[in-house]
Protein backbone atom coordinates (compact mmCIF):
# COMPACT_ATOMS: atom_id res chain seq x y z
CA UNK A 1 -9.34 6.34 29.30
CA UNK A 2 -6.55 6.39 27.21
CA UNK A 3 -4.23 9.05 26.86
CA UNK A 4 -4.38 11.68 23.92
CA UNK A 5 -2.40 11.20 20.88
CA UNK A 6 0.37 13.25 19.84
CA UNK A 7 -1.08 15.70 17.46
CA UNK A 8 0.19 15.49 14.14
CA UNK A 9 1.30 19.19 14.16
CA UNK A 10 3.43 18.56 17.16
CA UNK A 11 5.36 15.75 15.96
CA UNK A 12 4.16 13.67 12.96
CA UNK A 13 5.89 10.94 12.94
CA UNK A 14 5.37 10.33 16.55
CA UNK A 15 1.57 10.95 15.80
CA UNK A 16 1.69 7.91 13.42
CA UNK A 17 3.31 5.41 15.73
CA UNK A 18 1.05 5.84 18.31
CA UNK A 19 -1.63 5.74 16.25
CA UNK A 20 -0.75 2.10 14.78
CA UNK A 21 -0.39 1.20 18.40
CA UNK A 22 -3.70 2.52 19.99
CA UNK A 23 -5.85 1.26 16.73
CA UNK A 24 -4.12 -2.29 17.37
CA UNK A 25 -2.75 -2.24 13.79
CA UNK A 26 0.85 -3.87 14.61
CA UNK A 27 3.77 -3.73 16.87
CA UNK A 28 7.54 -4.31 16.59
CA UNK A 29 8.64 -8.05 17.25
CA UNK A 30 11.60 -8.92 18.69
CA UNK A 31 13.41 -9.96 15.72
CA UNK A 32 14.51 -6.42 14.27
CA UNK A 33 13.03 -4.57 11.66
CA UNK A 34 10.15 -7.12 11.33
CA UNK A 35 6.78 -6.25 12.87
CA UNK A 36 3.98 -8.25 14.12
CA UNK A 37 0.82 -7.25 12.30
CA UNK A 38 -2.66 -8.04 14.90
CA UNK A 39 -5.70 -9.14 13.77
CA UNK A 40 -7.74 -5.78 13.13
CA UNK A 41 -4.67 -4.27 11.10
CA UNK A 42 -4.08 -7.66 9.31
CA UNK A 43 -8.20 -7.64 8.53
CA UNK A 44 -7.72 -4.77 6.91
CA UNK A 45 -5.08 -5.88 4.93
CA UNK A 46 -7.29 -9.13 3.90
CA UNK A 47 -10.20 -6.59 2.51
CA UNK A 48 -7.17 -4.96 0.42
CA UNK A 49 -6.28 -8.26 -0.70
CA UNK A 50 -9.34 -9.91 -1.48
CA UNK A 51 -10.56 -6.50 -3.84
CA UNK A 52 -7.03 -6.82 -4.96
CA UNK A 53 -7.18 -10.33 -6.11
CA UNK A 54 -10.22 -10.27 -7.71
CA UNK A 55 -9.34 -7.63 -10.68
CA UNK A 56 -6.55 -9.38 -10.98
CA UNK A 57 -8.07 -12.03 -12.00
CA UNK A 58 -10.94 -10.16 -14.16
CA UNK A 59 -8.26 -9.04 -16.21
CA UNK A 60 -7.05 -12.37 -16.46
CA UNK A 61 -4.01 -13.32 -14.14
CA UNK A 62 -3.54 -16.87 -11.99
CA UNK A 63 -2.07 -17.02 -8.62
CA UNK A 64 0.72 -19.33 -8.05
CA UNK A 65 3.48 -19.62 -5.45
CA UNK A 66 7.54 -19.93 -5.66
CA UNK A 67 9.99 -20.68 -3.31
CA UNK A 68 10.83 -18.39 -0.59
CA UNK A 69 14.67 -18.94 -1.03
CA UNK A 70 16.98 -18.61 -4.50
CA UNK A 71 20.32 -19.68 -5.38
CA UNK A 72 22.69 -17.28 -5.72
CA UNK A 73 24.13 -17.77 -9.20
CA UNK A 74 20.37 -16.73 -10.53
CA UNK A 75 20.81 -13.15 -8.82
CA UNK A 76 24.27 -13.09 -11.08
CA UNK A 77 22.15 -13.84 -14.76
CA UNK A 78 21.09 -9.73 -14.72
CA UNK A 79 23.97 -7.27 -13.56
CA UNK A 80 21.11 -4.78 -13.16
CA UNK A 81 18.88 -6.75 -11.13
CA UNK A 82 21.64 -7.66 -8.77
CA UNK A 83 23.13 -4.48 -8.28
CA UNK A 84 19.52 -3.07 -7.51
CA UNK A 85 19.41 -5.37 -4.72
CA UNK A 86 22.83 -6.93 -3.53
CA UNK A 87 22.70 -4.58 -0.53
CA UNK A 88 19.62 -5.30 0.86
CA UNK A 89 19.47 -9.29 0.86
CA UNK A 90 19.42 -11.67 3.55
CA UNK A 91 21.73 -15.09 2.94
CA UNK A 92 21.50 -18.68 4.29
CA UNK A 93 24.93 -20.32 4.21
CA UNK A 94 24.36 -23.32 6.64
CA UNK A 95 21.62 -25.76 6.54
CA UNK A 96 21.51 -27.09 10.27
CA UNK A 97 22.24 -26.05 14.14
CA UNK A 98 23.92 -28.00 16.39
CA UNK A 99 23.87 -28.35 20.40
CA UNK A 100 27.16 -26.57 21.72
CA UNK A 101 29.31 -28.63 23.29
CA UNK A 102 29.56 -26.47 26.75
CA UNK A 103 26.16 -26.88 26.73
CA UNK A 104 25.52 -23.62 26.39
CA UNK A 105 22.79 -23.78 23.42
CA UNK A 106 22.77 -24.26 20.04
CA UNK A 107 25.11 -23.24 17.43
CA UNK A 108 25.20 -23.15 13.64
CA UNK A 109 27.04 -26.38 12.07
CA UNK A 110 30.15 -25.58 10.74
CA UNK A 111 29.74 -28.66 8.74
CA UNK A 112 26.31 -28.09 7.14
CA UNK A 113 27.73 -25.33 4.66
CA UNK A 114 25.78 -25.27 1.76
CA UNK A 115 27.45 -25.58 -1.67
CA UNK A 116 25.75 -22.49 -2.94
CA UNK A 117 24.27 -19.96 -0.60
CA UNK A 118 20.06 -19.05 -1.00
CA UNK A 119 18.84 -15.61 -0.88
CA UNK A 120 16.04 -14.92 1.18
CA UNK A 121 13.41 -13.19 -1.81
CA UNK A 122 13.56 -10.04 -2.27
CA UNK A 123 11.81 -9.90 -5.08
CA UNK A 124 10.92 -13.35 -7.47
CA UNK A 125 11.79 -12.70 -10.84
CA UNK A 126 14.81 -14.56 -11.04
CA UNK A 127 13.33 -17.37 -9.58
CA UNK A 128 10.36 -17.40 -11.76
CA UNK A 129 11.90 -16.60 -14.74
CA UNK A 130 13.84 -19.86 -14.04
CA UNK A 131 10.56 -21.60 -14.13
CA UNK A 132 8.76 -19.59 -17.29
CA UNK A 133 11.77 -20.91 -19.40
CA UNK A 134 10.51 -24.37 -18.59
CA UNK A 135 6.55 -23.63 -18.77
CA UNK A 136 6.91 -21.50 -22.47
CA UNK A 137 7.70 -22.91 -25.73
CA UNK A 138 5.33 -21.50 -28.04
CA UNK A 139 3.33 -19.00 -29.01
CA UNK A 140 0.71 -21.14 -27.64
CA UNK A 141 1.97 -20.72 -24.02
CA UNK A 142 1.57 -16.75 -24.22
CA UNK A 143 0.43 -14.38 -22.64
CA UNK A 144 1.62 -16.44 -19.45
CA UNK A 145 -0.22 -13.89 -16.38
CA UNK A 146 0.35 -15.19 -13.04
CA UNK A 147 0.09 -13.42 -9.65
CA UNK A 148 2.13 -14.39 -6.65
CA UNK A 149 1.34 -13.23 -2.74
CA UNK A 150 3.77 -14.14 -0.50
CA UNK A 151 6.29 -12.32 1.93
CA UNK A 152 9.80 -10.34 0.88
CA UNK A 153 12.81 -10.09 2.53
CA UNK A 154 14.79 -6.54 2.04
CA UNK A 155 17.26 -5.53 4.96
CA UNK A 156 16.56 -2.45 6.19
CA UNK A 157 18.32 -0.24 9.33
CA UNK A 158 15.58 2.18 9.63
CA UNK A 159 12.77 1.18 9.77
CA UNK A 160 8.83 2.34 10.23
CA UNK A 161 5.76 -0.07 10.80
CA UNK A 162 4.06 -0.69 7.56
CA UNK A 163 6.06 1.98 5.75
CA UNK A 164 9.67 0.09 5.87
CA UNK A 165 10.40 -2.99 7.24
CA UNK A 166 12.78 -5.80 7.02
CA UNK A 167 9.99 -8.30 6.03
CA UNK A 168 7.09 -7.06 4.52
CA UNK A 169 3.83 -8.86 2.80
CA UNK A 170 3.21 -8.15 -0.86
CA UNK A 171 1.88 -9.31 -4.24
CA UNK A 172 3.99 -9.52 -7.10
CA UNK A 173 2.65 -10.11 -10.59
CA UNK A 174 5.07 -11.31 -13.58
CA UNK A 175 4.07 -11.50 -16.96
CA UNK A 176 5.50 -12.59 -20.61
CA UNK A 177 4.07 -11.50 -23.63
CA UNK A 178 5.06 -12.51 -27.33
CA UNK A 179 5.26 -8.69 -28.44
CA UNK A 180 6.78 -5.74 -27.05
CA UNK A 181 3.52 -3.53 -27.28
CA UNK A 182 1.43 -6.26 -25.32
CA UNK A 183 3.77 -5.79 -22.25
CA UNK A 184 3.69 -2.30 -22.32
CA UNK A 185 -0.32 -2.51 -22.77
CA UNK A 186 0.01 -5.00 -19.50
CA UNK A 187 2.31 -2.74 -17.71
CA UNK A 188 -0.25 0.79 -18.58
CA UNK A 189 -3.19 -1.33 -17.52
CA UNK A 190 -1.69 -2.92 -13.80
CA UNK A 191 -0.95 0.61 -13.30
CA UNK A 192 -4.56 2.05 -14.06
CA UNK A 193 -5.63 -1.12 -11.73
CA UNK A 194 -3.73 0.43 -8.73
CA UNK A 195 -4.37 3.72 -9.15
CA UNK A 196 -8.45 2.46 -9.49
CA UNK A 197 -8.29 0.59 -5.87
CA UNK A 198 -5.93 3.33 -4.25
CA UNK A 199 -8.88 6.01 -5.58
CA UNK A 200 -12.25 3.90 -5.67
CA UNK A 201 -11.30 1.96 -2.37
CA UNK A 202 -8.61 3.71 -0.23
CA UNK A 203 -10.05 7.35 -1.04
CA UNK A 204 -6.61 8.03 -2.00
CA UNK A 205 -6.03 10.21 -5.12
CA UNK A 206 -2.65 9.21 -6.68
CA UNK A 207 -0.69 11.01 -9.53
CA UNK A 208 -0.10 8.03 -12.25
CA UNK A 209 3.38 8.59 -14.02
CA UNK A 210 7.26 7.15 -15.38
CA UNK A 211 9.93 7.11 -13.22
CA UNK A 212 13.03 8.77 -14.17
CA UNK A 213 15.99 6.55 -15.28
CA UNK A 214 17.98 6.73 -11.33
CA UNK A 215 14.51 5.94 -9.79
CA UNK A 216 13.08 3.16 -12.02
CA UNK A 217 13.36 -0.76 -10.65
CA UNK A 218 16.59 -2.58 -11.24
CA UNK A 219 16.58 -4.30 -14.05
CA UNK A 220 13.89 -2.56 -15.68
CA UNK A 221 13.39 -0.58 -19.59
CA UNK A 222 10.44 1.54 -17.89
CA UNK A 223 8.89 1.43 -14.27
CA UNK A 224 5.11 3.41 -14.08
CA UNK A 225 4.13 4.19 -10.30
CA UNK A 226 1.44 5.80 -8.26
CA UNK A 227 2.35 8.46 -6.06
CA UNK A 228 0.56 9.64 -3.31
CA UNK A 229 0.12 12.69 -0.68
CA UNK A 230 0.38 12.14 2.65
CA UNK A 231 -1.41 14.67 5.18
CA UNK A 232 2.59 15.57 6.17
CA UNK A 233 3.23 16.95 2.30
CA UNK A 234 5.30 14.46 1.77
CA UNK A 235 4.94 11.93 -1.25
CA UNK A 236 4.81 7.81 -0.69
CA UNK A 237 5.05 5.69 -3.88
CA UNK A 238 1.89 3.65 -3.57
CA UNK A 239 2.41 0.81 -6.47
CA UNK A 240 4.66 0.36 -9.27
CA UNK A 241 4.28 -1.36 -12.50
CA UNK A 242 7.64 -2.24 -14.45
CA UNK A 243 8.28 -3.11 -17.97
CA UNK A 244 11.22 -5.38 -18.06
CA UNK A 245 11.59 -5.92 -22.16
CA UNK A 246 13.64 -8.61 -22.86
CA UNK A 247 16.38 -8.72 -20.06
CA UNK A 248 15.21 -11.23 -17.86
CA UNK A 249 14.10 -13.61 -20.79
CA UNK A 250 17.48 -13.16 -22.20
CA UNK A 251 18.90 -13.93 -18.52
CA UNK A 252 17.08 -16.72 -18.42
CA UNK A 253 17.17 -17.71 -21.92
CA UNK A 254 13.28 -17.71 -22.14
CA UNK A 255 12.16 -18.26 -25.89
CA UNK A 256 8.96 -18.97 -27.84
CA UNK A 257 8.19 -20.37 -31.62
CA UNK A 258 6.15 -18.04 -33.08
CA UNK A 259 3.51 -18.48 -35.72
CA UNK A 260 6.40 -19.20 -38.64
CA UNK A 261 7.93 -21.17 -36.20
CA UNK A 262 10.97 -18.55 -35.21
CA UNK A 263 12.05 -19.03 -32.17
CA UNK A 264 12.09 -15.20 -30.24
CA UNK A 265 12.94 -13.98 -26.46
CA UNK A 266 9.50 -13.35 -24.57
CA UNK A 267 8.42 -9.92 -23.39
CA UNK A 268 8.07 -9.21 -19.54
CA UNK A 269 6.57 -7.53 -17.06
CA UNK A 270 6.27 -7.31 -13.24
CA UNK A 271 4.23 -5.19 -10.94
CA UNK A 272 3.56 -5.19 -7.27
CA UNK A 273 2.11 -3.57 -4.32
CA UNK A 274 2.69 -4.29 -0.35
CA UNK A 275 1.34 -3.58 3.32
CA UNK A 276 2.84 -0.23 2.50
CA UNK A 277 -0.84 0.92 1.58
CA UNK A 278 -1.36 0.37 5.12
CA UNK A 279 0.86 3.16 5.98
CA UNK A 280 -0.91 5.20 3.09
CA UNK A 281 -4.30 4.44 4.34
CA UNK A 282 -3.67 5.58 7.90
CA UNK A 283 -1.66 8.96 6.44
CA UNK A 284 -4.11 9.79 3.93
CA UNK A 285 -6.93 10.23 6.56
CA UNK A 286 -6.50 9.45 10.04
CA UNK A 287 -6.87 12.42 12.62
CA UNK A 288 -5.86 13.90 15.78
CA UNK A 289 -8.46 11.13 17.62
CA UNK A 290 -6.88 8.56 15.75
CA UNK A 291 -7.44 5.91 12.81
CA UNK A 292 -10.15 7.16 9.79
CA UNK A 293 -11.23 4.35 7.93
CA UNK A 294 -12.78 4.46 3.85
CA UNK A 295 -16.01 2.38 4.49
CA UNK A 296 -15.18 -0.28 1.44
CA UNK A 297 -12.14 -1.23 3.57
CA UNK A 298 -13.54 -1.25 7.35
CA UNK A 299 -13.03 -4.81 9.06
CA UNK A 300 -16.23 -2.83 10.83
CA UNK A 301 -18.13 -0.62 9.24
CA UNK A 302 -20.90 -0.27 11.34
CA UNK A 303 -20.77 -0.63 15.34
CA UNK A 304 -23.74 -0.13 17.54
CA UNK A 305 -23.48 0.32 21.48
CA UNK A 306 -26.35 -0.09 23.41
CA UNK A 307 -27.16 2.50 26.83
CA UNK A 308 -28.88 0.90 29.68
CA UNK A 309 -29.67 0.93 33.47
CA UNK A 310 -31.20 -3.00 33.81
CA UNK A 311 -31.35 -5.66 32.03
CA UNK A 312 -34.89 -5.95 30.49
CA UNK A 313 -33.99 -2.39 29.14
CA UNK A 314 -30.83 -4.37 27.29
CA UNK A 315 -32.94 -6.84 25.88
CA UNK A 316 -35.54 -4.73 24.02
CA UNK A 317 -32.81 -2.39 23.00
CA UNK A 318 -30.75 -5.55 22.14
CA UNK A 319 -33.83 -7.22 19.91
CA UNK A 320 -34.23 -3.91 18.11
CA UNK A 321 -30.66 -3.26 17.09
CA UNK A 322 -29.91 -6.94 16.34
CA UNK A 323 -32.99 -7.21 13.74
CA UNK A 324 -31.22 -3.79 12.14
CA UNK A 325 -28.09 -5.85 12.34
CA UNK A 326 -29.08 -8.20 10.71
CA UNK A 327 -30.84 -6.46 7.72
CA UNK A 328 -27.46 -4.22 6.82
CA UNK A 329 -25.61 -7.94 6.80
CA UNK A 330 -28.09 -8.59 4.31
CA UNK A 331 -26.50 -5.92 2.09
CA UNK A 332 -23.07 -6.76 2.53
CA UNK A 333 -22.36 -3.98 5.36
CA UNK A 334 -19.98 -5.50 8.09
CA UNK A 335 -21.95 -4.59 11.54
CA UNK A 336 -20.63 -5.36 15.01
CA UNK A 337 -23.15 -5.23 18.05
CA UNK A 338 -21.22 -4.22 21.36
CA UNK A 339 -22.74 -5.34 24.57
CA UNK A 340 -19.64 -6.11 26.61
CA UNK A 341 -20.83 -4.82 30.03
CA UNK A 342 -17.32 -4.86 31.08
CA UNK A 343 -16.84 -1.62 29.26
CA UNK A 344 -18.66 1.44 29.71
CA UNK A 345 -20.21 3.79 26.26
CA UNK A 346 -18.19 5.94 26.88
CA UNK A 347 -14.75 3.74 26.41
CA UNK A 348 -16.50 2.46 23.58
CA UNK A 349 -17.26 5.19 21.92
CA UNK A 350 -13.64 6.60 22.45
CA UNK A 351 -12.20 2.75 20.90
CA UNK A 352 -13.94 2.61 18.32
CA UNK A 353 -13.49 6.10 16.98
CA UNK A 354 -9.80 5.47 17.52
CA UNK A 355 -9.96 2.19 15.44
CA UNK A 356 -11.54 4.41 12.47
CA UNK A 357 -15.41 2.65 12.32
CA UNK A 358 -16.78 4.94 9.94
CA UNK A 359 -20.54 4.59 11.64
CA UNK A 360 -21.09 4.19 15.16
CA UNK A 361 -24.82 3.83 16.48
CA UNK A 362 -25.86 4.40 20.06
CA UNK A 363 -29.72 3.73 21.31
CA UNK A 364 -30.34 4.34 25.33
CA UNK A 365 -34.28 3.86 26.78
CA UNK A 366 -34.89 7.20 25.83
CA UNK A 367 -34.31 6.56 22.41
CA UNK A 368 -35.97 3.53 22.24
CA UNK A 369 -39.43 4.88 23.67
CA UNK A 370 -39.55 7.57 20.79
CA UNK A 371 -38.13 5.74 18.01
CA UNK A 372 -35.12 7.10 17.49
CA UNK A 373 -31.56 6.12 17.25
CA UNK A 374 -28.13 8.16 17.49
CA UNK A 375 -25.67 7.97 14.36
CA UNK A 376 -22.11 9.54 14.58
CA UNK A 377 -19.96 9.39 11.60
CA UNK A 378 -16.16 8.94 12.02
CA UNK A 379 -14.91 11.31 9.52
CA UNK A 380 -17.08 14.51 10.28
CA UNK A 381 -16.58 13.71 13.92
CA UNK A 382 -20.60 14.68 13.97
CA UNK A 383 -23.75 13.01 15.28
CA UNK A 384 -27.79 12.65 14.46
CA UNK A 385 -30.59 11.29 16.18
CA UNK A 386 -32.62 9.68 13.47
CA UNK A 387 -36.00 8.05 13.16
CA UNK A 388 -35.41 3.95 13.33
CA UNK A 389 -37.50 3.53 11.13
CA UNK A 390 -35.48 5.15 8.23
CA UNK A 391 -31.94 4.28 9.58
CA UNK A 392 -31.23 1.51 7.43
CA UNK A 393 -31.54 3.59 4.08
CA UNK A 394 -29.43 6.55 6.07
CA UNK A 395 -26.57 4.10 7.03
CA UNK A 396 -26.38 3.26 3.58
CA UNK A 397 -26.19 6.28 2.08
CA UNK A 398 -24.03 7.84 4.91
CA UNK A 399 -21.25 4.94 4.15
CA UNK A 400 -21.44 6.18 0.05
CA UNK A 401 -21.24 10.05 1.56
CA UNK A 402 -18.36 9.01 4.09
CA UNK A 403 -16.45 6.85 1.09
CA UNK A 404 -17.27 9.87 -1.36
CA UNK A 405 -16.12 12.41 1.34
CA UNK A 406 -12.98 10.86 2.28
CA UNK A 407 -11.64 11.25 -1.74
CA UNK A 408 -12.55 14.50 -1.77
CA UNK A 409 -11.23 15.95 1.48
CA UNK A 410 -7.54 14.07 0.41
CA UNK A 411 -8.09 15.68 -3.35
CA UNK A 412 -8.66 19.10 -2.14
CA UNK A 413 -5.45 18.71 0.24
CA UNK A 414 -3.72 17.51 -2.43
CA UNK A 415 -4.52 20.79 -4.83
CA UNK A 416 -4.05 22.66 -1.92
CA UNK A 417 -0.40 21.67 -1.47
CA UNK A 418 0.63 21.36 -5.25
CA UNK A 419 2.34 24.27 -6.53
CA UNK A 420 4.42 25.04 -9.92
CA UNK A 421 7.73 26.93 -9.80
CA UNK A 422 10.36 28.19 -12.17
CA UNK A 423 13.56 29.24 -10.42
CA UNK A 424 15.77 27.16 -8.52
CA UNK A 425 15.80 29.47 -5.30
CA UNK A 426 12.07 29.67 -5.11
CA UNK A 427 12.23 25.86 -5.06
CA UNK A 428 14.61 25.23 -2.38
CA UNK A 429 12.73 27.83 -0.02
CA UNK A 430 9.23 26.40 -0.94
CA UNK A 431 10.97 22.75 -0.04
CA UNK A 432 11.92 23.68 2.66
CA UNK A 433 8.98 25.68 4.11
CA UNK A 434 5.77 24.50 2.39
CA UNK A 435 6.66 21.13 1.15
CA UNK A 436 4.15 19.21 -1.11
CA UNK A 437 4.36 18.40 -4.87
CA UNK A 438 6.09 21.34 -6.54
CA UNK A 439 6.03 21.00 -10.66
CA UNK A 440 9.00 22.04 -12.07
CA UNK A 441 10.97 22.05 -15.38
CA UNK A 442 14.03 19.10 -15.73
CA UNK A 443 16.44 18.69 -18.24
CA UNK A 444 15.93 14.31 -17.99
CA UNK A 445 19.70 14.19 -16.83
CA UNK A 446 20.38 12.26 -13.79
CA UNK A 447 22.81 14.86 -12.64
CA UNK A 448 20.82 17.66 -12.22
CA UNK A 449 18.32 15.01 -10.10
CA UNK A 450 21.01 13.75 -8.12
CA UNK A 451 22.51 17.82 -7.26
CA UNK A 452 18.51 18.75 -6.51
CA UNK A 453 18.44 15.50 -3.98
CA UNK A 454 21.30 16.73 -2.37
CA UNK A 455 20.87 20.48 -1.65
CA UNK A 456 17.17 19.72 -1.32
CA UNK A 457 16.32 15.82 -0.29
CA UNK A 458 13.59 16.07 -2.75
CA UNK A 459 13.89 13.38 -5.19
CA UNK A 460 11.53 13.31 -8.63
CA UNK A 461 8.48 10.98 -7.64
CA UNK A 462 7.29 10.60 -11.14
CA UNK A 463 6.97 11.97 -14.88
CA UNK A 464 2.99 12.40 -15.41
CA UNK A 465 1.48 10.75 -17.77
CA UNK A 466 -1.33 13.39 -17.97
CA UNK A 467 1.39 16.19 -18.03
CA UNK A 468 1.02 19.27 -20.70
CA UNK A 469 2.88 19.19 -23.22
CA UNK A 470 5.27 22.44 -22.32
CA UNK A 471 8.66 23.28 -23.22
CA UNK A 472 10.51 25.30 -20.77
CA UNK A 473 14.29 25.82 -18.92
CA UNK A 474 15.46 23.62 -16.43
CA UNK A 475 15.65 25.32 -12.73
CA UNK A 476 18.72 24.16 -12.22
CA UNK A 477 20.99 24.10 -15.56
CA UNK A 478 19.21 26.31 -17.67
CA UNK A 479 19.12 23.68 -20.54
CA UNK A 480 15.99 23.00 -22.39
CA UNK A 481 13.05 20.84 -20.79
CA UNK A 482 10.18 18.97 -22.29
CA UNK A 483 7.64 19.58 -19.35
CA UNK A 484 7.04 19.31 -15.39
CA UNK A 485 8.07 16.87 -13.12
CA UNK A 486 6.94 16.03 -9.51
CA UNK A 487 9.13 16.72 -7.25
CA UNK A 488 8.87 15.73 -3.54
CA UNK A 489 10.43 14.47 0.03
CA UNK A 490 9.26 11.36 -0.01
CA UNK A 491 8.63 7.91 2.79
């Protein structure tokens, strides 16, 4: 049997590593920074995808693809955008490798430089802004909604599995509008898509809110995010939505004719989320035992082991659970029948509870002379013997009660660890002891944000959108403030 995690009282972010290592989420590769995601962490990752992609396009977006590499010069077209980003790119300068002439392997060409370097994307609006300029005209072309998954590029020394690395997978979503209130509108609603799927799907409850100014994306007028509570207090920005106003159409020099035939710059937006949720996902609910899984995003939501001594006792239990396999496929529940007799139950059990199946069955002889059948549930860590008869209705109402569960449990951690304070002092020593969300006044200067990240490492992780309308003095300067901010250490 494996050994015992590291609890996540004794060191947390030890706890998490060897978590996505025991669940078979991902490992490090050997190129560094960049991970290798396996094929239970990556199937997750598809169910997030495919929900994903599908309200994106009920409300209306295309998925397209753009090249992986941009010239340089584009990156130049918005000082903003480049400054965001200069430090973290990647850049190809020669185009081939040549054999060394000691023989000693290959080497880069000295005479393949290319006339203008390519960035490896970090993020695509440059490049497809290069392309909207060609695709809009008129008034006619607009809205233009188009959805892009692909991989990003983003150098990073420090990095975390899922949380931060080098390259990470993504969807990015870039938008141009012919008003100014229609990109906002499209910027609110991919928002209120994120933080539906992080709360409907992931059992995550997020706080939905503006950035400040020092925190919004480069090259942005206004950047809305989703922010998160992981089980460590600590915040993680989940998604972000960003209005970009007219900067990158005026980069690009991206006009339309209107009705009267005026020719006007285009209104943007982009908006994106990555395997970051994955990090989220395991944070928000995994335990001491390992990986908890939501139902609606379990590569398996159901696995049933069978208990037997010989082989005709296999085959009846076999034929019953099968036909109850095959009726919860019927309904769209993912079930996985286990009768590797390599493994004993026990390892099984202890896998699969590590993996985070929300519902794992067990039926021995015993059971199967009176009927009955044993259900454990993954987040309660409990167990039932129930009649067979009737366990088709209970696993489906036990994956609604899990799903339902899950939110709750995270939403009463999150009130839990959510205070308000008013004085600077009883700030810092709440930081630093309790941690969590603490609401506090702000005068909306960048100063008093950056002295506050400083002394404290907590940074602002959004301006609610659902905040009360309060006026009140700054903890820091003493200068007036319209309302509460969240402030947070944050992933």
């Amino acid at each position: 049997m494996a050994q015992k995690l590291t609890t996540r009282e004794q060191d947390y972010s030890k706890w998490y590593n060897e978590l996505v290592d025991r669940a078979d989420l991902a490992e490090h590769s050997d190129v560094k920074g960049c991970m290798v995601i396996k094929p239970y962490g990556y199937a997750i990752w598809e169910k997030m995808k495919d929900v994903l992609d599908g309200k994106f396009k009920e409300t209306g977006h295309s998925n397209a693809y753009f090249p992986l590499f941009i010239p340089k010069s584009y990156l130049s077209k918005e000082a903003n955008h480049v400054d965001g980003f200069a430090k973290e790119c990647a850049v190809v300068t020669h185009y081939r490798l040549k054999n060394a002439e000691d023989g000693s392997g290959v080497i880069v060409d000295p005479d393949a430089k290319l006339e203008e370097e390519l960035i490896v994307r970090p993020t695509s609006e440059t490049i497809i802004w290069n392309s909207y300029k060609n695709w809009i005209q008129s008034y006619r072309d607009l809205p233009l909604l188009i959805n892009q998954w692909a991989n990003v590029v983003r150098w990073e020394m420090r990095t975390r599995l899922f949380l931060r690395t080098t390259e990470f997978l993504w969807q990015e979503g870039h938008t141009a509008h012919a008003t100014r209130q229609e990109a906002i509108e499209e910027t609110e609603q991919m928002c209120e898509v994120y933080a539906r799927f992080a709360e409907d799907y992931m059992a995550m409850p997020v706080v939905k809110g503006l950035k400040s100014e020092s925190e919004r994306f480069a090259g942005a007028d206004e950047t809305y995010c989703i922010e998160a509570m992981m089980q460590d207090g600590k915040a993680l920005q989940a998604g972000t939505s960003h209005f970009l106003g007219q900067n990158f159409a005026k980069a690009f020099d991206v006009k339309f004719a209107d009705k009267d035939g005026k020719r006007e710059f285009v209104w943007a937006t982009s908006w994106g989320v990555s395997t970051r949720l994955m990090g989220a996902l395991i944070m928000t609910h995994s335990d001491d035992e390992g990986l908890v899984l939501p139902p609606k995003l379990a590569p398996i939501q159901v696995v049933a082991i069978p208990i037997y001594k010989s082989q005709e006792q296999l085959k009846e239990i076999s034929e019953k659970i099968l036909e109850l396999g095959t009726k919860l496929k019927s309904k769209g529940i993912s079930f996985k029948f286990d009768d590797d007799d390599n493994r004993r139950p026990g390892w099984k059990f202890a896998e699969y509870e590590t993996k985070g199946v929300p519902v794992r069955l067990a039926m021995g002889p015993r059971d199967f002379e009176n009927g009955k059948i044993e259900v454990a549930r993954r987040d309660e860590k409990t167990k039932e013997v129930v009649d067979f008869d009737g366990v088709e209705a209970y696993i489906e109402n036990l994956l609604d009660e899990i799903q339902d569960n899950l939110l709750n449990r995270s939403v009463k951690f999150r009130e839990e660890n959510t205070q308000e304070v008013d004085t600077y002092e009883e700030f810092k020593l709440k930081m630093k002891s309790d941690g969590g969300f603490i609401l506090a006044h702000w005068d909306g200067t960048s100063e008093t944000e950056e002295k506050i990240k400083a002394e404290t490492k907590a940074t602002i992780r959004c301006i609610p959108l659902d905040r009360k309308a309060e006026e009140g003095i700054c903890m820091v300067s003493g200068k007036k403030s319209m309302g509460r901010v969240i402030f947070a250490k944050a992933y």
